[in-house]
C-alpha atoms as a PDB file:
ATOM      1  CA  UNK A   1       8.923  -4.531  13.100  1.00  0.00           C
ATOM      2  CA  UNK A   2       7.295  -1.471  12.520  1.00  0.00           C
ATOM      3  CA  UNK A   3       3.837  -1.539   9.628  1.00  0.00           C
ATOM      4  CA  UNK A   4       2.540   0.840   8.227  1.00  0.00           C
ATOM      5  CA  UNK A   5      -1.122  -0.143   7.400  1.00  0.00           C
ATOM      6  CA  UNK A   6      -2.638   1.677   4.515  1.00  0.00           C
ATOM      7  CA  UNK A   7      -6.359   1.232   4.207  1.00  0.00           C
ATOM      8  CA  UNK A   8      -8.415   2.012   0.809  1.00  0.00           C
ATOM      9  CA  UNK A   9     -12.102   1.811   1.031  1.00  0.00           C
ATOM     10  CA  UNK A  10     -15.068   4.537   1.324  1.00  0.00           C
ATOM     11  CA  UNK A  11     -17.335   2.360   3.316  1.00  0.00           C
ATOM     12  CA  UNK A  12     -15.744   1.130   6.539  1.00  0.00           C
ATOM     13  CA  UNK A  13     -17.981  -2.483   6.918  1.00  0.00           C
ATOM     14  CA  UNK A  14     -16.657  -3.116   3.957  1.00  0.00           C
ATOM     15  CA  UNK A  15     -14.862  -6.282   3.580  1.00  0.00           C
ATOM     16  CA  UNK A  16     -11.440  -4.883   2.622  1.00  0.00           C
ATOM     17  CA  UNK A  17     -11.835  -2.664   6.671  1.00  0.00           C
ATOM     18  CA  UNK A  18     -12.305  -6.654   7.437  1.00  0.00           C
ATOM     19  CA  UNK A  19      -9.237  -7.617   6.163  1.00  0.00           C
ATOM     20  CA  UNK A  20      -7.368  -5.186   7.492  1.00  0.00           C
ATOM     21  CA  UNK A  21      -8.480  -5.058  10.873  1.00  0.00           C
ATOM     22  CA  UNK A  22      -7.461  -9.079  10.777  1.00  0.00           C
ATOM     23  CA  UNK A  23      -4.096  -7.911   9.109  1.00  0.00           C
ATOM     24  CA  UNK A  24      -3.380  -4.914  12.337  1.00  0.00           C
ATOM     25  CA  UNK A  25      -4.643  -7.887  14.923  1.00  0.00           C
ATOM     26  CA  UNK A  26      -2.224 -10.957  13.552  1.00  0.00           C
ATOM     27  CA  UNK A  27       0.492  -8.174  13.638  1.00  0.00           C
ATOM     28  CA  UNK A  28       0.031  -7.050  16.934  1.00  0.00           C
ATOM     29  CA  UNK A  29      -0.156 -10.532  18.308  1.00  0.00           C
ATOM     30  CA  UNK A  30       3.203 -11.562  16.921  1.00  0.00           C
ATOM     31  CA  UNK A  31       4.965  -8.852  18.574  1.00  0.00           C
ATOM     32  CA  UNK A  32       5.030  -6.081  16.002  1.00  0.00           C
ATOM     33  CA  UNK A  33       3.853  -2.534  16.240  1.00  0.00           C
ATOM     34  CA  UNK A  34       1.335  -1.233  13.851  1.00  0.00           C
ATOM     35  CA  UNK A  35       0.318   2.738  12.573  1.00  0.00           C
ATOM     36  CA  UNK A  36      -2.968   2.530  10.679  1.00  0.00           C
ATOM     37  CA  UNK A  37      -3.655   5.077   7.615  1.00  0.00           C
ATOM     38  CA  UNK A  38      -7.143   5.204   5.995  1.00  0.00           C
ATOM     39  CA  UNK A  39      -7.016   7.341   3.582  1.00  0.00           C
ATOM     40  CA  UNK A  40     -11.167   7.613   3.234  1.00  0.00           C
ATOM     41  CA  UNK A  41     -11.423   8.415   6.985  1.00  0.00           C
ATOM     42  CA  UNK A  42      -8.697  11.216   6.633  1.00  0.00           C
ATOM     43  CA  UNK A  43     -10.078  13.025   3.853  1.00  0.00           C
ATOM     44  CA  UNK A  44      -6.563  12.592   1.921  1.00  0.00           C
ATOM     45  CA  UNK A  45      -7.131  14.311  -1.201  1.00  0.00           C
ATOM     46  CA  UNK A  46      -5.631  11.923  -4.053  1.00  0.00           C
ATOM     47  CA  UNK A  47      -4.689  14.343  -6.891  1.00  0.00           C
ATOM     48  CA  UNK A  48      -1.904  16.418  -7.051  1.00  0.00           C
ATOM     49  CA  UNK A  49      -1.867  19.968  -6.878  1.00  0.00           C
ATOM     50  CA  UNK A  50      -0.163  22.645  -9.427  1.00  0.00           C
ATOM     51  CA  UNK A  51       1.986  23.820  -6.695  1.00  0.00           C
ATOM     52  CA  UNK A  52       3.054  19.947  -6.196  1.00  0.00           C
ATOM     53  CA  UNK A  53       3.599  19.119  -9.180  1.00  0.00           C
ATOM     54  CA  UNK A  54       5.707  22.259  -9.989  1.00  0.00           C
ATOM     55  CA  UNK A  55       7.882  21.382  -6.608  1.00  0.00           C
ATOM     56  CA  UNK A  56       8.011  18.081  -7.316  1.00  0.00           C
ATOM     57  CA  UNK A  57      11.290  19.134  -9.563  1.00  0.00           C
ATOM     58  CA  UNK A  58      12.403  20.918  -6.595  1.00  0.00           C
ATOM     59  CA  UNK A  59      14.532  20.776  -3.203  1.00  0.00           C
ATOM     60  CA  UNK A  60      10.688  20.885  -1.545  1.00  0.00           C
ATOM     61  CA  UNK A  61       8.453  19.048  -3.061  1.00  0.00           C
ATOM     62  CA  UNK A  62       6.140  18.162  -0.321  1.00  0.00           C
ATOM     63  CA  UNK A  63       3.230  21.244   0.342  1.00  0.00           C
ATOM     64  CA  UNK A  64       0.333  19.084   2.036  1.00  0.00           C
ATOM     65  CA  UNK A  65       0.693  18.559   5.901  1.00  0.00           C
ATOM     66  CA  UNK A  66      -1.189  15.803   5.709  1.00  0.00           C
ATOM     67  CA  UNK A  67       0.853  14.362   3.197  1.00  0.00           C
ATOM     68  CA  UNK A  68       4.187  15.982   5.209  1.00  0.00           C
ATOM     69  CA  UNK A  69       2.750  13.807   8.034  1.00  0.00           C
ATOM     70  CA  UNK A  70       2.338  10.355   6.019  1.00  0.00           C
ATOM     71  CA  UNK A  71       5.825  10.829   4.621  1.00  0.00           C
ATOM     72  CA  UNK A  72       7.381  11.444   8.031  1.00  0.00           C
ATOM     73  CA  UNK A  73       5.391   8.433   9.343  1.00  0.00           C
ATOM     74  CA  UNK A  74       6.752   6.382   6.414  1.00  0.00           C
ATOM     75  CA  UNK A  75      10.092   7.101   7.057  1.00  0.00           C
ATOM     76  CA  UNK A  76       9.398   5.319  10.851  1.00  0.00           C
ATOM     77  CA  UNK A  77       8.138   1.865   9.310  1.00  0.00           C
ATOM     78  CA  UNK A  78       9.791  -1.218   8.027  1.00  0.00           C
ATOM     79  CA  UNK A  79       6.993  -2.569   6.534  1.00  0.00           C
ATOM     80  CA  UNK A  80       4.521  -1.161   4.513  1.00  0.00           C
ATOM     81  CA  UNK A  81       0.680  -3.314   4.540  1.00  0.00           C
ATOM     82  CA  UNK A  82      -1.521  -1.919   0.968  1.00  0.00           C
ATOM     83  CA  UNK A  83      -5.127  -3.209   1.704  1.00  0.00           C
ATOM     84  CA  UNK A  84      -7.688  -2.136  -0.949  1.00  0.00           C
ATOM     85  CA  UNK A  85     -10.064  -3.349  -3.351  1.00  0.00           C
ATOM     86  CA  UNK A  86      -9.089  -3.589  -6.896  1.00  0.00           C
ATOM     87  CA  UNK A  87     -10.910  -1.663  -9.215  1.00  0.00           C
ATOM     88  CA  UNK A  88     -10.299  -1.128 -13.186  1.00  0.00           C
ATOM     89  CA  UNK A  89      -6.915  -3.580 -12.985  1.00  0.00           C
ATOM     90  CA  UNK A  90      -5.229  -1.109 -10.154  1.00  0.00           C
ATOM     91  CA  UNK A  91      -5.452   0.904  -6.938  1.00  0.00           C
ATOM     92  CA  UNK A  92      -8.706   3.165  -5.831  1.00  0.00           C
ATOM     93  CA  UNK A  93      -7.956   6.863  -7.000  1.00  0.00           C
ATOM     94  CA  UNK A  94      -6.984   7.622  -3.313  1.00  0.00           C
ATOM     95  CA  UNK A  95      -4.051   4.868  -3.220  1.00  0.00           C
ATOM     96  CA  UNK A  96      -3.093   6.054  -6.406  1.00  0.00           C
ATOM     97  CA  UNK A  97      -2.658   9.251  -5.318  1.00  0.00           C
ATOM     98  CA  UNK A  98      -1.104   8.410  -1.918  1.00  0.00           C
ATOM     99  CA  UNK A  99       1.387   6.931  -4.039  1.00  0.00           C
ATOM    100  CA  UNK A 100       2.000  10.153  -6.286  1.00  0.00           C
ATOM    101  CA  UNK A 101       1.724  12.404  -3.472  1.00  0.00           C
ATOM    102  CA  UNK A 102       4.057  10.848  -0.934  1.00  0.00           C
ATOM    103  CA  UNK A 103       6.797   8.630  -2.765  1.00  0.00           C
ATOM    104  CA  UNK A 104       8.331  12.002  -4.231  1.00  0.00           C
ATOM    105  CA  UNK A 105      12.063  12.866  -4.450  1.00  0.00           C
ATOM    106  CA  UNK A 106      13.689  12.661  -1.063  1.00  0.00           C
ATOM    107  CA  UNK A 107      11.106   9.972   0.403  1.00  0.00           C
ATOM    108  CA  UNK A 108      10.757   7.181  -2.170  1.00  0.00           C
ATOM    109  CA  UNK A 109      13.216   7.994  -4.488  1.00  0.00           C
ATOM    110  CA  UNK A 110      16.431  10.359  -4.897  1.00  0.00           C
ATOM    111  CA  UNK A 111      19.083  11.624  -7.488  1.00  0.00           C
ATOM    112  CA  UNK A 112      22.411  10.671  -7.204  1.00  0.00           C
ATOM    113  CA  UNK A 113      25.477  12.780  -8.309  1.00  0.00           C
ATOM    114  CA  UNK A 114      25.025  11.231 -11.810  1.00  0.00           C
ATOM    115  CA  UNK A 115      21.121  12.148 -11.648  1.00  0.00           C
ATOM    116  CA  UNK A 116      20.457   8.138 -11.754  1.00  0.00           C
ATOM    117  CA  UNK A 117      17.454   7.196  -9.399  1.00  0.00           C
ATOM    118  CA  UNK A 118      18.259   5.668  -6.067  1.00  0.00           C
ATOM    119  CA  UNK A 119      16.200   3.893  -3.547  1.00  0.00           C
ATOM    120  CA  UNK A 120      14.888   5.986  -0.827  1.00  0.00           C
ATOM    121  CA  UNK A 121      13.077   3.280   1.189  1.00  0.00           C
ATOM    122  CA  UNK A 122      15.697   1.227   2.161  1.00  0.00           C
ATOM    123  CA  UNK A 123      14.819   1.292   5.734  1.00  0.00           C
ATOM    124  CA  UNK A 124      11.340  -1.270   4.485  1.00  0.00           C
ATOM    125  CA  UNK A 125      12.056  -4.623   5.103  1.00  0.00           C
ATOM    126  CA  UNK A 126       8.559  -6.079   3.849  1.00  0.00           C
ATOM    127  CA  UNK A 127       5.688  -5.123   1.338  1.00  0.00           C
ATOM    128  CA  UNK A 128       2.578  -6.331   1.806  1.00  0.00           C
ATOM    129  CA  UNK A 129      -0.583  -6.205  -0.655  1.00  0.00           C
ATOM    130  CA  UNK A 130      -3.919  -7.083   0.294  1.00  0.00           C
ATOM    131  CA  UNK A 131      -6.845  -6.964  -2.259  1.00  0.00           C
ATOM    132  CA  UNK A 132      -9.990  -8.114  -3.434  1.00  0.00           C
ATOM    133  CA  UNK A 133     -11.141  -8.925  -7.028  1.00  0.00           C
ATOM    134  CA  UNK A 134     -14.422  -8.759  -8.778  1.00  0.00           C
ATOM    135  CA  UNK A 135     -12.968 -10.672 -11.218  1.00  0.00           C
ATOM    136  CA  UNK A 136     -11.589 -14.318 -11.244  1.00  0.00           C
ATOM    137  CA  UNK A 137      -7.906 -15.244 -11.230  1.00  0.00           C
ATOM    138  CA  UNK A 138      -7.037 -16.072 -14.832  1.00  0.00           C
ATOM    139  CA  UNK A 139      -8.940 -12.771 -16.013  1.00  0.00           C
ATOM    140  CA  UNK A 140      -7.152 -10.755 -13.538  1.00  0.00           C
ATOM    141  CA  UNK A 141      -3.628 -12.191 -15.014  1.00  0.00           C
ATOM    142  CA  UNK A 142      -4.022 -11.603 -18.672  1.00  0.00           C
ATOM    143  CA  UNK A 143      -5.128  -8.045 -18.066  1.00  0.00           C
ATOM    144  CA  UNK A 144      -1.319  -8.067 -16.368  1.00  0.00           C
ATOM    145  CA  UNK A 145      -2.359  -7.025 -12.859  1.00  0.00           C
ATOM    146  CA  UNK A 146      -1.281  -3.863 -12.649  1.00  0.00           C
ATOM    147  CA  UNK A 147      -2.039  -2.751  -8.828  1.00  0.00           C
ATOM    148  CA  UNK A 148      -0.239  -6.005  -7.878  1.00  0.00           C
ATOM    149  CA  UNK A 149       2.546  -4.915 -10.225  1.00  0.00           C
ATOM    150  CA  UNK A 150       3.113  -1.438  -8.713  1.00  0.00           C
ATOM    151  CA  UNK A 151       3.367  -2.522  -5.183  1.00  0.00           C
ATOM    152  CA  UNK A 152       5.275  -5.717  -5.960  1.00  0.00           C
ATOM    153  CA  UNK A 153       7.327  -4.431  -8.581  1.00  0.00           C
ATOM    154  CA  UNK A 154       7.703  -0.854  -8.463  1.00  0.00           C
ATOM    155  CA  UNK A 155       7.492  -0.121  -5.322  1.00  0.00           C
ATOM    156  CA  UNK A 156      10.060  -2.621  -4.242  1.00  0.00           C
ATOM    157  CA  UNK A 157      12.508  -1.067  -6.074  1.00  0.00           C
ATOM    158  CA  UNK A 158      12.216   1.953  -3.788  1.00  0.00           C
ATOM    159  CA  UNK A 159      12.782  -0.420  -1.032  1.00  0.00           C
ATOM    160  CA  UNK A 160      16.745  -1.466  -2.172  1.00  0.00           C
ATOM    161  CA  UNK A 161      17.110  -5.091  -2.399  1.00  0.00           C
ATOM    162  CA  UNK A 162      16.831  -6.930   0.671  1.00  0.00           C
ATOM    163  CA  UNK A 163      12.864  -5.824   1.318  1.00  0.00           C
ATOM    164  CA  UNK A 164      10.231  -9.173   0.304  1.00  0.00           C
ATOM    165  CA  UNK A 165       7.049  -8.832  -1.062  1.00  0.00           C
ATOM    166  CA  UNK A 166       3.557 -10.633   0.046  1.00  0.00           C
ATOM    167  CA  UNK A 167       0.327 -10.299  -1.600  1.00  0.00           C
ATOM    168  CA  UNK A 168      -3.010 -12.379  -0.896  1.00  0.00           C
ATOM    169  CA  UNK A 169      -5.666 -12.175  -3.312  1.00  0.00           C
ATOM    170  CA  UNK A 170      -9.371 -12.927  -2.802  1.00  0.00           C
ATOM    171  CA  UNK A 171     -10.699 -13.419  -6.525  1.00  0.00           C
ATOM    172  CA  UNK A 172     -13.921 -13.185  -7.936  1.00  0.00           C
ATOM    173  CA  UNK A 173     -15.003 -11.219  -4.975  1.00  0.00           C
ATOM    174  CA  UNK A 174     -18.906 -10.997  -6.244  1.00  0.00           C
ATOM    175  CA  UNK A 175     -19.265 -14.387  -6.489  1.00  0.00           C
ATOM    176  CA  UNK A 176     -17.258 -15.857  -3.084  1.00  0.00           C
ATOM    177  CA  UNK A 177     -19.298 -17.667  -0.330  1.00  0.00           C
ATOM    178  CA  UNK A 178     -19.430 -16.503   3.572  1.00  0.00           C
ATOM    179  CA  UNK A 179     -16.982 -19.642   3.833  1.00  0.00           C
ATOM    180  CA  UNK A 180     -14.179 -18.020   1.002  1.00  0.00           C
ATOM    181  CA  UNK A 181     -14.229 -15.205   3.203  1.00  0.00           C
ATOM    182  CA  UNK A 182     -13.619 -16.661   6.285  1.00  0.00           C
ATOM    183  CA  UNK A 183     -10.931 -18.364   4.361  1.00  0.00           C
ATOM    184  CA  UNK A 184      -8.785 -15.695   3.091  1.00  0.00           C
ATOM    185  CA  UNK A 185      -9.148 -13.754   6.489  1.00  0.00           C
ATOM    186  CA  UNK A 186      -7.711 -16.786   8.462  1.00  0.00           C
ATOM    187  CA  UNK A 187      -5.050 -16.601   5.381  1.00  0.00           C
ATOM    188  CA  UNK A 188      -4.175 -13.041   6.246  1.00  0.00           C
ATOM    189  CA  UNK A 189      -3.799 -13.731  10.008  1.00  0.00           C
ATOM    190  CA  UNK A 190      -1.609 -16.535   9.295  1.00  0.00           C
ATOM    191  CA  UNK A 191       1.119 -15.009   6.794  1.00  0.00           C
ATOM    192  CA  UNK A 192       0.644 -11.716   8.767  1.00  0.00           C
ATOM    193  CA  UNK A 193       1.364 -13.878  12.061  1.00  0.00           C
ATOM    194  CA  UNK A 194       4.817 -14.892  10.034  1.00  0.00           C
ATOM    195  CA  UNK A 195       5.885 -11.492   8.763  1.00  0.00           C
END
């Protein structure tokens, strides 16, 4: 299998660069091939432009190379690994607009004859999402989750109905010991190890 790793964090010693670097690792080792985006690193721009949003309706609604190029790699994946910290119940502004930018009509989605929306990433056989709270557990679920709802949820609808979702959670992030850490990395090389 083919993952595409998406990394969202400003600070690259960060703990979430941790996780993922375990995540691209246990992948590698169990045979699969990795292509590792972080979005920080390339400068990606998160909101959308006028001239974007206006194409968006169109035949060409892609106008970023960048984004051209994340798209293209996209369509070469089965499996797509989210690692990012959660902040305000969802995705860093640059996931966000990854997500905006690049899952436009023709890549994550399409129109069919009837103008009903179709999946456009049936080609993904697995979704992964990787993220750290600074809040604990029960919090997290009655404020509904939404990051872990958009990649687990929405997303996957993209994705037709044979692609599985994973996510591993590290809660109450501010408050975790050396030893939780260590933890939920060796968690993250183990299910990645299965993928």
């Amino acid at each position: 299998m083919h993952a595409l790793v998406l990394i969202a964090h400003p600070c690259d010693d960060s703990f979430t660069h941790a996780a993922a670097h375990t995540a691209v690792t246990a992948l590698e080792a169990a045979g699969h091939t990795t292509d590792v985006i972080d979005l920080y690193a390339d400068g990606f721009r998160a909101q959308m432009s006028l001239e974007e949003r206006v194409g968006y309706e169109g035949d060409d609604p892609i106008k970023d190379p960048q984004v051209a190029d994340y798209a293209a790699r996209l369509k070469r994946s089965d499996a797509l690994v989210f690692v990012y910290p959660t902040w305000w119940s969802g995705q860093p502004a640059v996931l966000k607009g990854w997500l905006e930018r690049v899952m436009v009509p023709g890549v994550g989605f399409y129109l069919d004859e009837r103008n009903k929306v179709q999946p456009g990433l049936k080609h993904i056989r697995r979704i992964v999402g990787i993220s750290t709270y600074g809040s604990p557990r029960r919090y997290v679920w009655l404020i509904n989750d939404n990051g872990r709802r958009v990649i687990t949820r929405a997303l996957r609808l993209s994705c037709g109905t044979f692609a599985r979702s994973t996510w591993l959670a590290l809660y109450a992030m501010d408050t975790t010991t050396d030893e939780d850490r260590r933890e939920f990395l060796a968690r993250i090389q183990k299910r990645m190890a299965r993928l």
